[in-house]
C-alpha atoms as a PDB file:
ATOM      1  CA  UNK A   1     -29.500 -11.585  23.089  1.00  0.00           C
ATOM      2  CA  UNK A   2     -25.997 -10.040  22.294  1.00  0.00           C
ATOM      3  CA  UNK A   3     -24.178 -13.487  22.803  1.00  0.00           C
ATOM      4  CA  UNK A   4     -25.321 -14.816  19.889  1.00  0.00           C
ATOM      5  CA  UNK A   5     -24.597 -11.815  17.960  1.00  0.00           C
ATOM      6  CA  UNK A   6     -21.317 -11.920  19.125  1.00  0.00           C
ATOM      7  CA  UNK A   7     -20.934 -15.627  18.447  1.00  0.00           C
ATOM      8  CA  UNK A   8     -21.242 -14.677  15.102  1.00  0.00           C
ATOM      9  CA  UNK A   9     -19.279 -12.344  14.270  1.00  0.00           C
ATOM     10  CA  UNK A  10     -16.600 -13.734  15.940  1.00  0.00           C
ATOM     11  CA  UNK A  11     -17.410 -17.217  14.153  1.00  0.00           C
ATOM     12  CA  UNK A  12     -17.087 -15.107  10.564  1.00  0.00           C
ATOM     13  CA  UNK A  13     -13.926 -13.443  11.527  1.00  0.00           C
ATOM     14  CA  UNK A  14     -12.343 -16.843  12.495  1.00  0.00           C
ATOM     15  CA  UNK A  15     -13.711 -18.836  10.147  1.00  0.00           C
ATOM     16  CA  UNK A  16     -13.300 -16.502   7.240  1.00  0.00           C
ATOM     17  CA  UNK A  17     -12.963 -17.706   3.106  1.00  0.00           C
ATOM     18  CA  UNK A  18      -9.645 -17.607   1.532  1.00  0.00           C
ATOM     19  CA  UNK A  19      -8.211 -13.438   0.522  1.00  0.00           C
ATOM     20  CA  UNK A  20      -9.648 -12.431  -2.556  1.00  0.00           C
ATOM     21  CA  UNK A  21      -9.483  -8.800  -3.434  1.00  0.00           C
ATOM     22  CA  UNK A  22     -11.541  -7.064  -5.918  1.00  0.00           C
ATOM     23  CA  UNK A  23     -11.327  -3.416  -8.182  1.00  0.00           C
ATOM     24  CA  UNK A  24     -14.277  -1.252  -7.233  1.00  0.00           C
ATOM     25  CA  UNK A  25     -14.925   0.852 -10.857  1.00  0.00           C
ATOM     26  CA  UNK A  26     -13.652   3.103 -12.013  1.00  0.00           C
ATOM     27  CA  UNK A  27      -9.893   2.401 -12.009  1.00  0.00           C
ATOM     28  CA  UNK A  28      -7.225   4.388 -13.875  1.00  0.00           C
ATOM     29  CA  UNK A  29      -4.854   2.437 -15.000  1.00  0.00           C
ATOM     30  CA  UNK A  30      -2.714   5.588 -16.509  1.00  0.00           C
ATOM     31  CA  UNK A  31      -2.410   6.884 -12.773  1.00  0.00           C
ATOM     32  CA  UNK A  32      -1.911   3.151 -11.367  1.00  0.00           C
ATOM     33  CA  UNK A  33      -5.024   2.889  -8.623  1.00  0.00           C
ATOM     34  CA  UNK A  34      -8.312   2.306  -8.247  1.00  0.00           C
ATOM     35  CA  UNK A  35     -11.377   4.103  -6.622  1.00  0.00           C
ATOM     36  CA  UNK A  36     -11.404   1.027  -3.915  1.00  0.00           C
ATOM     37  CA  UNK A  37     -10.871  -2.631  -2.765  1.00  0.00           C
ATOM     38  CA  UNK A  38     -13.112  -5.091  -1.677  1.00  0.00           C
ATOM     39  CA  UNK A  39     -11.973  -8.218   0.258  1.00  0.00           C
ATOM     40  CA  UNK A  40     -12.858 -10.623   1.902  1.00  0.00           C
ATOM     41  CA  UNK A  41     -10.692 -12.932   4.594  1.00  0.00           C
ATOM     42  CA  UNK A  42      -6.896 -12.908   4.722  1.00  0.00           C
ATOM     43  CA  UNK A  43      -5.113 -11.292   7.414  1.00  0.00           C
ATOM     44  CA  UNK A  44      -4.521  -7.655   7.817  1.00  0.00           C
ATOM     45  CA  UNK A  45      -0.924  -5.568   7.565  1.00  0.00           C
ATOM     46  CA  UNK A  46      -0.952  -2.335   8.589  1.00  0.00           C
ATOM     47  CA  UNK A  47       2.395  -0.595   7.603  1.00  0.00           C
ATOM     48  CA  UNK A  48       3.741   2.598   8.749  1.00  0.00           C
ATOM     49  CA  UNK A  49       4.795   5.073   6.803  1.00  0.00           C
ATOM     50  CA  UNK A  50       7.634   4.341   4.567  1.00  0.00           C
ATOM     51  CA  UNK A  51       9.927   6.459   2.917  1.00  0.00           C
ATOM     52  CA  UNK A  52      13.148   5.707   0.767  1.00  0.00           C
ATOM     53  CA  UNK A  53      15.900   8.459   1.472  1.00  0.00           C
ATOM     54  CA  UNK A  54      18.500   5.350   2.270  1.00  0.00           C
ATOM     55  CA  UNK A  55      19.437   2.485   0.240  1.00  0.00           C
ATOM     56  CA  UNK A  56      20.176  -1.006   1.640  1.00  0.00           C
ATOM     57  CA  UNK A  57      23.843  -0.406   1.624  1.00  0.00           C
ATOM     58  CA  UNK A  58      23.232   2.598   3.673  1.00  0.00           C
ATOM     59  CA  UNK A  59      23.499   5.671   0.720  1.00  0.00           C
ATOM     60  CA  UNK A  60      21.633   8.076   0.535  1.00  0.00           C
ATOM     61  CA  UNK A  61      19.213   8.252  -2.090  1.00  0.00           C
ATOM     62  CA  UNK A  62      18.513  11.323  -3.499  1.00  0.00           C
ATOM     63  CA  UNK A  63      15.497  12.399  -5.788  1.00  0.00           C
ATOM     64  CA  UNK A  64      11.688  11.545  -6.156  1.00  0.00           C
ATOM     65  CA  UNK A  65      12.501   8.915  -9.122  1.00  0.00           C
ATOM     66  CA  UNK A  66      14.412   7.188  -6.682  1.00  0.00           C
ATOM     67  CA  UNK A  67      13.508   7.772  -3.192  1.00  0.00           C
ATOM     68  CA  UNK A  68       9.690   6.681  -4.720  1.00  0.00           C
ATOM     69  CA  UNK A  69      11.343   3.477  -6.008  1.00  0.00           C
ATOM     70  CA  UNK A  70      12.944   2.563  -2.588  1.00  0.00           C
ATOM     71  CA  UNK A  71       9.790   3.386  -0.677  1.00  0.00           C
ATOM     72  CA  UNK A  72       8.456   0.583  -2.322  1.00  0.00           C
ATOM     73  CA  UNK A  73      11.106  -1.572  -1.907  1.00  0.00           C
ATOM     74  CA  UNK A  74      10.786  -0.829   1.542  1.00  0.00           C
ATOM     75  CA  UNK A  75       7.311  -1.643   1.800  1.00  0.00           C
ATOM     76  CA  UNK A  76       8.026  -4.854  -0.042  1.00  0.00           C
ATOM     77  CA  UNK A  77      10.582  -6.337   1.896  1.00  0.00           C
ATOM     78  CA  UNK A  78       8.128  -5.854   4.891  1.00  0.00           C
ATOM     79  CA  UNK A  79       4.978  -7.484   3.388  1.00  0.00           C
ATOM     80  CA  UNK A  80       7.444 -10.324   2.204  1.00  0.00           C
ATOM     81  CA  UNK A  81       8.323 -11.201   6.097  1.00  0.00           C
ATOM     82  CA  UNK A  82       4.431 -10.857   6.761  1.00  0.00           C
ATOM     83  CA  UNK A  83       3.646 -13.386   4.348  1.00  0.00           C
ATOM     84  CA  UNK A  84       2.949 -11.210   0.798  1.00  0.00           C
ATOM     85  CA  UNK A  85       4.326  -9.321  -1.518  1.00  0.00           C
ATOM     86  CA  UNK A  86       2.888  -5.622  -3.188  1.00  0.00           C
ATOM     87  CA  UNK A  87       0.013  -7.728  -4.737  1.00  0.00           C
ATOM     88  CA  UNK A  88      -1.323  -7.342  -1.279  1.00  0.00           C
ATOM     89  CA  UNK A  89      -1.630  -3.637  -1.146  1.00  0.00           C
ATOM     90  CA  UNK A  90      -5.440  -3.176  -0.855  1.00  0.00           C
ATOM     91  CA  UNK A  91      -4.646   0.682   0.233  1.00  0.00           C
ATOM     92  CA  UNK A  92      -2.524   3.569   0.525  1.00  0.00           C
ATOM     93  CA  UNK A  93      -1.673   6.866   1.384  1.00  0.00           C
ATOM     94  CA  UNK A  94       1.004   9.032  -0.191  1.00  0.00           C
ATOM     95  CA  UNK A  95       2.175  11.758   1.020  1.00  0.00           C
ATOM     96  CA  UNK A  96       5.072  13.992  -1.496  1.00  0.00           C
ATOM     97  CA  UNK A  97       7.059  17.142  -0.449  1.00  0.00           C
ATOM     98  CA  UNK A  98       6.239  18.769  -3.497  1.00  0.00           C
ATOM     99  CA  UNK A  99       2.893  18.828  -5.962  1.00  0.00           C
ATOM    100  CA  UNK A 100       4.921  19.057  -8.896  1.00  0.00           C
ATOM    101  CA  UNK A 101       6.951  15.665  -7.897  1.00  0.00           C
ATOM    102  CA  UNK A 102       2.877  13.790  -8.327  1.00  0.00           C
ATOM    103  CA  UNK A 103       3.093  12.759 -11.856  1.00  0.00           C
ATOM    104  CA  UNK A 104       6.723  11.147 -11.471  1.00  0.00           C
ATOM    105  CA  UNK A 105       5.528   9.246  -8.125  1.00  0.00           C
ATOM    106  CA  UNK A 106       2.388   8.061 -10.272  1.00  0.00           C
ATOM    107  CA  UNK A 107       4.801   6.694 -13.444  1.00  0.00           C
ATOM    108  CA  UNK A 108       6.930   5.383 -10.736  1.00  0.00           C
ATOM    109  CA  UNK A 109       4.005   3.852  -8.798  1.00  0.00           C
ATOM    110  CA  UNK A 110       3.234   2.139 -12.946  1.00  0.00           C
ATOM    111  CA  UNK A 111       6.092   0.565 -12.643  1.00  0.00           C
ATOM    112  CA  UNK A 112       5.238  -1.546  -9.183  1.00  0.00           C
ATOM    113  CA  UNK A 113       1.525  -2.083 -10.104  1.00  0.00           C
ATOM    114  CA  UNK A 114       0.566  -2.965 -13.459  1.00  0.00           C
ATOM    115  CA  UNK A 115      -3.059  -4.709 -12.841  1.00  0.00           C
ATOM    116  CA  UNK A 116      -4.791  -4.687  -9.246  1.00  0.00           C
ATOM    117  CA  UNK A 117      -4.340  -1.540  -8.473  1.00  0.00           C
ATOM    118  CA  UNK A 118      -4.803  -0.136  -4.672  1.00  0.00           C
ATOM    119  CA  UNK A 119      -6.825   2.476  -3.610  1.00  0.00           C
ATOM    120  CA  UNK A 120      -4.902   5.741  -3.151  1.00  0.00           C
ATOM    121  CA  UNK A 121      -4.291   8.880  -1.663  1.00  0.00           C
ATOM    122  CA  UNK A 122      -2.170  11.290  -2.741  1.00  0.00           C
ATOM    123  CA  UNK A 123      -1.563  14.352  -0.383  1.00  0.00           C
ATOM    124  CA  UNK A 124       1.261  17.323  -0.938  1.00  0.00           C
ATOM    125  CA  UNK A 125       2.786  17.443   2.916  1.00  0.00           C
ATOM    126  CA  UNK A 126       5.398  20.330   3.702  1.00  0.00           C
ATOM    127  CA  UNK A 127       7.184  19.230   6.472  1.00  0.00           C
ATOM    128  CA  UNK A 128       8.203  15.370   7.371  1.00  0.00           C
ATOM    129  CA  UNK A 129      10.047  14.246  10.673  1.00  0.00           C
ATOM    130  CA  UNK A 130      13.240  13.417   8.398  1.00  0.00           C
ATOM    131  CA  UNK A 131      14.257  16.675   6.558  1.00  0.00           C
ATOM    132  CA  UNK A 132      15.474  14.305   3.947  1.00  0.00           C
ATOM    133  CA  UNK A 133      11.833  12.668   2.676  1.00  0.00           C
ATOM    134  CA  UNK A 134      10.413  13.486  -0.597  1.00  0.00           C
ATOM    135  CA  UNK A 135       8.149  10.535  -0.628  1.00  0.00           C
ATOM    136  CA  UNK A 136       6.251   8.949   2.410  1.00  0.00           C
ATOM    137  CA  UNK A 137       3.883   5.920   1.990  1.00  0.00           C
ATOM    138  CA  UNK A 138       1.286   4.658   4.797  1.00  0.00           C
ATOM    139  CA  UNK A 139      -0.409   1.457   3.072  1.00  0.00           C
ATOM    140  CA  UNK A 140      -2.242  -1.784   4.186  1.00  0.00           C
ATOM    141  CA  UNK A 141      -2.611  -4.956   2.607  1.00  0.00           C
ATOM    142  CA  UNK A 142      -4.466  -8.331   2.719  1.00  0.00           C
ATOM    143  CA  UNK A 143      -2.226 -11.501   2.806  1.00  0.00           C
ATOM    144  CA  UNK A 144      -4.532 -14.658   1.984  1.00  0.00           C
ATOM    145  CA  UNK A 145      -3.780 -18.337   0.995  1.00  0.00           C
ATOM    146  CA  UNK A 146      -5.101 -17.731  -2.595  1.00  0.00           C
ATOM    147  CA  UNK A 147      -5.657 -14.930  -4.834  1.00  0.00           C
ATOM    148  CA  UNK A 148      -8.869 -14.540  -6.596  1.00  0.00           C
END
C-alpha cells in the first residue's frame, strides 16, 4: 500500500506547477521581510553563507554599510548562475558581529528588496571563521519559469 503513496508524491514533485511565491501576513515593509513564504514548484537553491569582506577586484571592504551590500552581491551573482536573481530569496538567515550594526543591515537589506520580501532571521554571532566578517547571510530561494 506504500507504492502508491509513493507514486504520488513523487508524481507531484516531478510534475510540479510553475514557482509562485507568496507573503504570509504580517510583513514589515520598514524592516524589509516578511513573517514567511509560501511556494509552490520551482527548484530549490540552497546557498551557504555569504559574507562581503572582499570586493570583486579583490579589496577589502570594510564596514557593515558595505560589507552588507557585497553580501548581497555575492548572493546575487550565485542565484544568477542558478537560474534567478534576489527575487528568488524565499528565506534567510543573518547573522551580524554586532547588535548595534541591525538597523543599518535592515536599511541596507531596503535597498535590495523593495516588495516580496523573504522571511528572515536576524541573529547577533560573536565569532565567525574569517576574523574579518561583520555580516554573514545563509538564504534559499525558489527559481521557477514564471513569477506569480
Amino acid at each position: 500500500m506504500r507504492t502508491p503513496l509513493l507514486l504520488a508524491l513523487l508524481s507531484s514533485a516531478l510534475f510540479a506547477p510553475s514557482y509562485a511565491a507568496q507573503n504570509l501576513q504580517p510583513t514589515n515593509p520598514a524592516r524589509s521581510y516578511s513573517a514567511g513564504m509560501v511556494t509552490e514548484g520551482g527548484r530549490i537553491v540552497w546557498l551557504a553563507g555569504m559574507g562581503g569582506t572582499r570586493n570583486p577586484d579583490g579589496s577589502k571592504v570594510e564596514g557593515i554599510t558595505a560589507q552588507t551590500r557585497q553580501a548581497f552581491r555575492n548572493i546575487e551573482a550565485a542565484l544568477k548562475r542558478a537560474g534567478g536573481g534576489l527575487e528568488h530569496l524565499v528565506s534567510m538567515t543573518v547573522m551580524i558581529r554586532d547588535q548595534k550594526d541591525g538597523d543599518e543591515f535592515v536599511k541596507v537589506r531596503g535597498e535590495f528588496f523593495k516588495e516580496k520580501f523573504p522571511a528572515s532571521m536576524l541573529i547577533t554571532a560573536k565569532d565567525f571563521a574569517n576574523p574579518d566578517i561583520l555580516v554573514e547571510i545563509q538564504s534559499v530561494a525558489v527559481i521557477g519559469d514564471t513569477l506569480k
